[in-house]
C-alpha atoms as a PDB file:
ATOM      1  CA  UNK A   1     120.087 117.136  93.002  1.00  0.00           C
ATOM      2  CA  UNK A   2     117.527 115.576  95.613  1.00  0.00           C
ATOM      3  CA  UNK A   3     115.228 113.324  96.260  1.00  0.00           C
ATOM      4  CA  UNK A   4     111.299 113.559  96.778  1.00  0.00           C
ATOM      5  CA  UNK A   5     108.723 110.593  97.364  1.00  0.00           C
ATOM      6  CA  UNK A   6     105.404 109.931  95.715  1.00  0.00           C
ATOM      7  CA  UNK A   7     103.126 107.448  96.828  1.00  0.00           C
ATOM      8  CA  UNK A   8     100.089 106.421  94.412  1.00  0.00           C
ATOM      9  CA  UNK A   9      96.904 106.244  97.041  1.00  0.00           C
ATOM     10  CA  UNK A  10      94.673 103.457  96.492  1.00  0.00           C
ATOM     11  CA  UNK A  11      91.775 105.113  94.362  1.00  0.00           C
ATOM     12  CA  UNK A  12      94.350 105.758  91.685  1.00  0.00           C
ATOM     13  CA  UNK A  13      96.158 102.170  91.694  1.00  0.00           C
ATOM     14  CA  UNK A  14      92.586 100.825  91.419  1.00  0.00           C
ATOM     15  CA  UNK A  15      91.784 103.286  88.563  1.00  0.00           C
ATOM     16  CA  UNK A  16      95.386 101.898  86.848  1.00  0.00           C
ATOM     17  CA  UNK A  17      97.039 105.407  86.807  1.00  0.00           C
ATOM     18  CA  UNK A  18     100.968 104.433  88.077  1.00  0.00           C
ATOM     19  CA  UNK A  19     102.357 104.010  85.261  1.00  0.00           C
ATOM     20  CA  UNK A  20     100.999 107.268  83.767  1.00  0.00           C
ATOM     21  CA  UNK A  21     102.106 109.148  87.026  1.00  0.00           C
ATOM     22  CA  UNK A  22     105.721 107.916  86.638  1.00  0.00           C
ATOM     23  CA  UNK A  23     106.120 108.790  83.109  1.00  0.00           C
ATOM     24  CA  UNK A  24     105.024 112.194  83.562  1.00  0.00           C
ATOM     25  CA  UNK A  25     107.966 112.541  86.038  1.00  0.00           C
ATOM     26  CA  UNK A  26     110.444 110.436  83.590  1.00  0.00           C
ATOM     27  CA  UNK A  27     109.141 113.212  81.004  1.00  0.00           C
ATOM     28  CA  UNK A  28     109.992 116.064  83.299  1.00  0.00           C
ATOM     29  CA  UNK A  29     113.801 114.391  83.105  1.00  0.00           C
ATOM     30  CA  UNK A  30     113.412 113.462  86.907  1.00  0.00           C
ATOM     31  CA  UNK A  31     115.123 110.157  87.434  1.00  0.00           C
ATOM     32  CA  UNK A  32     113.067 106.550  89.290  1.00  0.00           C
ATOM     33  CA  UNK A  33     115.940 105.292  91.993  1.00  0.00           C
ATOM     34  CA  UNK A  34     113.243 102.705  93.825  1.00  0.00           C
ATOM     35  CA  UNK A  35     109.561 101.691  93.072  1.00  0.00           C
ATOM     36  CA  UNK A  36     107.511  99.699  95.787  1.00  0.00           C
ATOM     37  CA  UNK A  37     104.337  98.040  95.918  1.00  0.00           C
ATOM     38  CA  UNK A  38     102.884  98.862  99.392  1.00  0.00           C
ATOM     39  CA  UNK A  39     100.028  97.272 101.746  1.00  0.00           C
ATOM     40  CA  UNK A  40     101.071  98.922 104.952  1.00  0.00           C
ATOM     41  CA  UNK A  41      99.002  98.510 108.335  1.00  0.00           C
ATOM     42  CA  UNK A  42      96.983 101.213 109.978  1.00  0.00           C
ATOM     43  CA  UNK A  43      99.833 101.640 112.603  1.00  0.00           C
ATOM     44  CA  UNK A  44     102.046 102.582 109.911  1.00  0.00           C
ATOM     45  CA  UNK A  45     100.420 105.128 108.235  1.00  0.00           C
ATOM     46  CA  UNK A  46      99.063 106.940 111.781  1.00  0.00           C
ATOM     47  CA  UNK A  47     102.933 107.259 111.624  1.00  0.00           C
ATOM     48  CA  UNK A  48     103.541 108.202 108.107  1.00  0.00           C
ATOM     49  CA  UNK A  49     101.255 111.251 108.143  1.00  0.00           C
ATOM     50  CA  UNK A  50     102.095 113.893 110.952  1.00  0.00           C
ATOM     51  CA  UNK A  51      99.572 114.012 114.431  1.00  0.00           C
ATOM     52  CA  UNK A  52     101.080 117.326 115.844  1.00  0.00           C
ATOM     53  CA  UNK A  53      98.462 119.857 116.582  1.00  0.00           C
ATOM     54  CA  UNK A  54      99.540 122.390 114.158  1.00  0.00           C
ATOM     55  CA  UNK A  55      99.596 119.959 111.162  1.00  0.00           C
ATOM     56  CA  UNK A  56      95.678 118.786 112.678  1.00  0.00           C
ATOM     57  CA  UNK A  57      94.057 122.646 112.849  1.00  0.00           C
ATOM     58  CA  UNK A  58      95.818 123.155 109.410  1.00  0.00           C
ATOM     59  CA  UNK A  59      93.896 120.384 107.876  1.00  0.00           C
ATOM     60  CA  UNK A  60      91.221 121.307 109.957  1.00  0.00           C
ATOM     61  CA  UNK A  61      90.855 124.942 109.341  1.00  0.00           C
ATOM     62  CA  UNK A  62      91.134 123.959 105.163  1.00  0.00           C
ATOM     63  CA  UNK A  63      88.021 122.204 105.822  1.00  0.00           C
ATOM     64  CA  UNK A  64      86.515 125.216 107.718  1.00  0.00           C
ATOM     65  CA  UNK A  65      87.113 127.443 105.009  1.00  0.00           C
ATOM     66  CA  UNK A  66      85.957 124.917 102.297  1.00  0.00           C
ATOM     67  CA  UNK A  67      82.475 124.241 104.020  1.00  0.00           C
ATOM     68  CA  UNK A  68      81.961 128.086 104.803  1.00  0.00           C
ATOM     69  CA  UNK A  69      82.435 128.571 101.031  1.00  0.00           C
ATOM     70  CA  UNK A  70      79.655 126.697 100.402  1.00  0.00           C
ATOM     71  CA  UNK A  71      77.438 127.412 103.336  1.00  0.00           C
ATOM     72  CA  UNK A  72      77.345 124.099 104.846  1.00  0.00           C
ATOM     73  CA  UNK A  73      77.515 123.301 108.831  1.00  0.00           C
ATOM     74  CA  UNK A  74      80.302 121.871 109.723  1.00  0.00           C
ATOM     75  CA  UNK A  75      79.405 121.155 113.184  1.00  0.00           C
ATOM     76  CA  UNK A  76      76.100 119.595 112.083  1.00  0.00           C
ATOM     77  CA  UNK A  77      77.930 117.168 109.693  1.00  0.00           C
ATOM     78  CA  UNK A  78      81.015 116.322 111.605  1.00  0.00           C
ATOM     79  CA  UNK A  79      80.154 116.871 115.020  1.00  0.00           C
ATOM     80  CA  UNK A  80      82.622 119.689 115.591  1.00  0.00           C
ATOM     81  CA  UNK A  81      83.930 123.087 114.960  1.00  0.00           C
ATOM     82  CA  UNK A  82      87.086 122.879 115.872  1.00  0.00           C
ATOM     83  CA  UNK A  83      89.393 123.334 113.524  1.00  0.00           C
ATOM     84  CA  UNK A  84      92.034 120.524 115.495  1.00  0.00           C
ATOM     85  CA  UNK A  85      89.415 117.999 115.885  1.00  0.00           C
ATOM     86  CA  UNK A  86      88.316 118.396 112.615  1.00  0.00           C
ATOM     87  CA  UNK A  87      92.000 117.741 111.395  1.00  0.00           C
ATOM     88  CA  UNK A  88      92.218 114.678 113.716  1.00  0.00           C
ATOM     89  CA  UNK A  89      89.187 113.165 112.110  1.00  0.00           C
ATOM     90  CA  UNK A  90      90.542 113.745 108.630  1.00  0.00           C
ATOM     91  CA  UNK A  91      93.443 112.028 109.480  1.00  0.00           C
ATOM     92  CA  UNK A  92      91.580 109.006 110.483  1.00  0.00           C
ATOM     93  CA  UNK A  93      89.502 108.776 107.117  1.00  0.00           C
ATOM     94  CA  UNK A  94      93.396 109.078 105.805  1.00  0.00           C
ATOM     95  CA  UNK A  95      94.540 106.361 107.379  1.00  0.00           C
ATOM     96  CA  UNK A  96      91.275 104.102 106.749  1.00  0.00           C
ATOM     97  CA  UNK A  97      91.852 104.543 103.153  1.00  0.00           C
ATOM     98  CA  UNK A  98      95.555 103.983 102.987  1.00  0.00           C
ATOM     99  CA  UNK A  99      94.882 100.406 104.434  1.00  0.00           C
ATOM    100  CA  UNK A 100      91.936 100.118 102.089  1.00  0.00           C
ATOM    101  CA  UNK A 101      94.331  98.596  99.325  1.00  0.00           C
ATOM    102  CA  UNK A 102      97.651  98.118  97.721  1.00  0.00           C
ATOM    103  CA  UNK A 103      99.363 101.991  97.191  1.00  0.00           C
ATOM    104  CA  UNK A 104     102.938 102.657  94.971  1.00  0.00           C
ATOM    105  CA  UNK A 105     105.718 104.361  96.457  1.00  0.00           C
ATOM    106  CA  UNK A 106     108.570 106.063  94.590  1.00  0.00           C
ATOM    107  CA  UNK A 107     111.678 107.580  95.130  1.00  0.00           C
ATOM    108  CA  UNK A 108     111.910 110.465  92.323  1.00  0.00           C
ATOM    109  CA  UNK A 109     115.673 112.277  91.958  1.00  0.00           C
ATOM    110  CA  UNK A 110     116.484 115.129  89.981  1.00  0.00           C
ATOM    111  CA  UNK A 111     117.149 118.681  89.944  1.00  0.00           C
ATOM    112  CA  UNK A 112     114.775 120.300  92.110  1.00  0.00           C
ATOM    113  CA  UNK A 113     112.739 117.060  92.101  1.00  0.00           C
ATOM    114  CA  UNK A 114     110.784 117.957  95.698  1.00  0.00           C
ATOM    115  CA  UNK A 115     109.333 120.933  93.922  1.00  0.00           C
ATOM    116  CA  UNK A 116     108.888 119.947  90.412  1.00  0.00           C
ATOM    117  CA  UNK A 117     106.955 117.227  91.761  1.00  0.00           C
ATOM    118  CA  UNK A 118     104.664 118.949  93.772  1.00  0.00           C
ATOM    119  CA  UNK A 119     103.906 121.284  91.568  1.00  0.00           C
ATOM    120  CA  UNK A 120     103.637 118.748  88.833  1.00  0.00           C
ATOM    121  CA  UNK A 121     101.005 117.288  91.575  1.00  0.00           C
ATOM    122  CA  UNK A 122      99.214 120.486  91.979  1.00  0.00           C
ATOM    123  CA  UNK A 123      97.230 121.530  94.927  1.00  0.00           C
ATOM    124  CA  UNK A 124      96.252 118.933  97.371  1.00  0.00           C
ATOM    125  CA  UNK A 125      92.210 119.939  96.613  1.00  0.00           C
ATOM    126  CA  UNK A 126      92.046 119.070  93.228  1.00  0.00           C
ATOM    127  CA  UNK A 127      89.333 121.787  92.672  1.00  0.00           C
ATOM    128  CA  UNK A 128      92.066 124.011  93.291  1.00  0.00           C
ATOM    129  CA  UNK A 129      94.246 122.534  91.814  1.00  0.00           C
ATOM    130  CA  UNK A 130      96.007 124.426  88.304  1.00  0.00           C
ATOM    131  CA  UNK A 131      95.068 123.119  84.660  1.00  0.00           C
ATOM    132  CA  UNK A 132      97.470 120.793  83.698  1.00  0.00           C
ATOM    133  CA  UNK A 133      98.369 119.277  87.175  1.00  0.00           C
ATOM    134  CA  UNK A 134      98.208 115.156  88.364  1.00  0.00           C
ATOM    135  CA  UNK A 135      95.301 116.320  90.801  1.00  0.00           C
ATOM    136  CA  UNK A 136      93.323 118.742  88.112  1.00  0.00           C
ATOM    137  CA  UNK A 137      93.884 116.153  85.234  1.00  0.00           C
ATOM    138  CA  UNK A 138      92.487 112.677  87.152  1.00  0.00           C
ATOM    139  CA  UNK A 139      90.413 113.755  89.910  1.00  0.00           C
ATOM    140  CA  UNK A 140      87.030 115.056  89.800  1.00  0.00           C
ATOM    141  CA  UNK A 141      87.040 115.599  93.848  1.00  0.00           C
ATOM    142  CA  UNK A 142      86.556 118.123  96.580  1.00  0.00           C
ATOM    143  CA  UNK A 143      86.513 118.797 100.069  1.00  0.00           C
ATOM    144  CA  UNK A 144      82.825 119.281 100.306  1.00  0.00           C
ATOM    145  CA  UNK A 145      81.933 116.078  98.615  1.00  0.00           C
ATOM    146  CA  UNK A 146      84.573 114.350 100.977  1.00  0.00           C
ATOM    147  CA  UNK A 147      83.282 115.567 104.544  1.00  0.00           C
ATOM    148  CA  UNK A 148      79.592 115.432 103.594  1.00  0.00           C
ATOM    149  CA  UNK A 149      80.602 111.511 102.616  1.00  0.00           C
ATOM    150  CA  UNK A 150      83.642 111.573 105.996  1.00  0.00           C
ATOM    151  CA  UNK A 151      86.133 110.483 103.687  1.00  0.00           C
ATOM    152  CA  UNK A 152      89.809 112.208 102.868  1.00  0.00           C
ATOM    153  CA  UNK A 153      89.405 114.252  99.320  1.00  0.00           C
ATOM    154  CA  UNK A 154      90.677 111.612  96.426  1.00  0.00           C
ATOM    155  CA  UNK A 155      93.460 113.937  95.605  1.00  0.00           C
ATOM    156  CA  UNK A 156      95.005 110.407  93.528  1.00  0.00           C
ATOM    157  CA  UNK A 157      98.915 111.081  94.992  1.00  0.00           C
ATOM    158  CA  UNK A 158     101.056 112.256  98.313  1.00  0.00           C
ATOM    159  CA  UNK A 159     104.529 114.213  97.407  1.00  0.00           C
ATOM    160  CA  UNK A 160     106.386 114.815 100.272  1.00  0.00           C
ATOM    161  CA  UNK A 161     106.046 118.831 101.216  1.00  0.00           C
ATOM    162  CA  UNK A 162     109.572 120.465 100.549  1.00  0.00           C
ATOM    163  CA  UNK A 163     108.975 123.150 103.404  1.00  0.00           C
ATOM    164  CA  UNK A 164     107.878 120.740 106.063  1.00  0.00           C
ATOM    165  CA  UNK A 165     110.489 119.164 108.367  1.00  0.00           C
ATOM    166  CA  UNK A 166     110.209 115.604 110.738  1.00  0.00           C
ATOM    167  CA  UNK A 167     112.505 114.875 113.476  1.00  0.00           C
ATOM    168  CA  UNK A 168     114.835 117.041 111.851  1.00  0.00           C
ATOM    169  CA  UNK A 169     115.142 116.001 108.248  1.00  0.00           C
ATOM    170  CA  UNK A 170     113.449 117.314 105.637  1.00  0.00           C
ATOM    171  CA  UNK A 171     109.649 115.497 104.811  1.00  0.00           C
ATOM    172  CA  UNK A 172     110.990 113.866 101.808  1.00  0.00           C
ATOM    173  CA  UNK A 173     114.146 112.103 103.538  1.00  0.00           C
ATOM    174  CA  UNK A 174     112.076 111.104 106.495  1.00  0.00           C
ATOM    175  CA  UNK A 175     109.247 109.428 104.345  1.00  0.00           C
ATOM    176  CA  UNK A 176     111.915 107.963 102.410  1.00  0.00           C
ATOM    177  CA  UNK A 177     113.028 106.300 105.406  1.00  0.00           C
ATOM    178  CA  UNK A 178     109.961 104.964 106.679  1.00  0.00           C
ATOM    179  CA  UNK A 179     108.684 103.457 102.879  1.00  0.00           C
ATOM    180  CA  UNK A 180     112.019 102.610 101.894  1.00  0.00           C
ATOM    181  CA  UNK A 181     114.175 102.358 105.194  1.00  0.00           C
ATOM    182  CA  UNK A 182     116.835 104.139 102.867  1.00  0.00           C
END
């Protein structure tokens, strides 16, 4: 048994999708221990999502690869190339739209619940995300359409990465702690 967080971003608690979120997870036999209206400040989330340089040129070199796909400059839309800088800025558009309205925070339990939930989320781009998935299902976004408008992609919920460690505990317990100070 352990425990995994999900927080609602506020595109999908304006669009009125919580409640179908959680039930998919009560219908996967994963169990709701604490639910949690948030309207956090910008300071907090800055802290919520990681700033280390490796975390910033992965995000950075996804976009990269996305725009190269599709032929389109990066540089010439977002000022840079670099993949770090590029990651930074994403982070910021993150942040802006976590303090852009209320978000819903959740600690799911179960067996295997960190996985089962992110794969019942799907792949953060929810163009590649897998039919059947919370991101393929109720988002029509991309990364393209989200640096050409210097936004974050509406990918509609975070679940906290089972292979990714802060300060030592694993994603999940950390964010768990900072929501939920549990």
């Amino acid at each position: 048994m352990n425990r995994t967080l999900i927080i609602v971003k506020p595109h999908a608690v304006e669009r009125g999708l919580v409640g179908t979120f959680l039930e998919r997870f009560e219908k996967m036999r994963l169990n709701l221990e604490a639910v949690k209206v948030l309207r956090e400040s910008a300071e907090f989330w800055t802290r919520f999502y990681p700033s280390h340089d490796e975390w910033c040129k992965n995000v950075g070199s996804k976009t990269l690869e996305n725009c190269s796909r599709f032929g389109i400059s990066v540089k010439e839309h977002l000022g840079t190339d670099e993949a770090e800088a590029i990651g930074r800025l994403v982070k910021g558009w993150l942040v802006d739209h976590m303090t852009s309205g209320p978000s819903v925070a959740a600690i799911i339990s179960g067996n295997e619940a960190t996985t089962k939930v992110r794969l019942a989320c799907g792949s953060t781009l929810p163009n590649m995300a897998a039919p059947g998935t919370i991101r393929f299902d109720y988002s029509t976004d991309s990364p393209i359409l989200a640096n050409l408008e210097k936004r974050p992609v509406y990918n509609l919920i975070h679940a906290s990465d089972p292979s990714e460690t802060r300060e030592g505990v694993s994603a999940a317990e950390y964010e768990i702690g900072m929501v939920f100070g549990a």
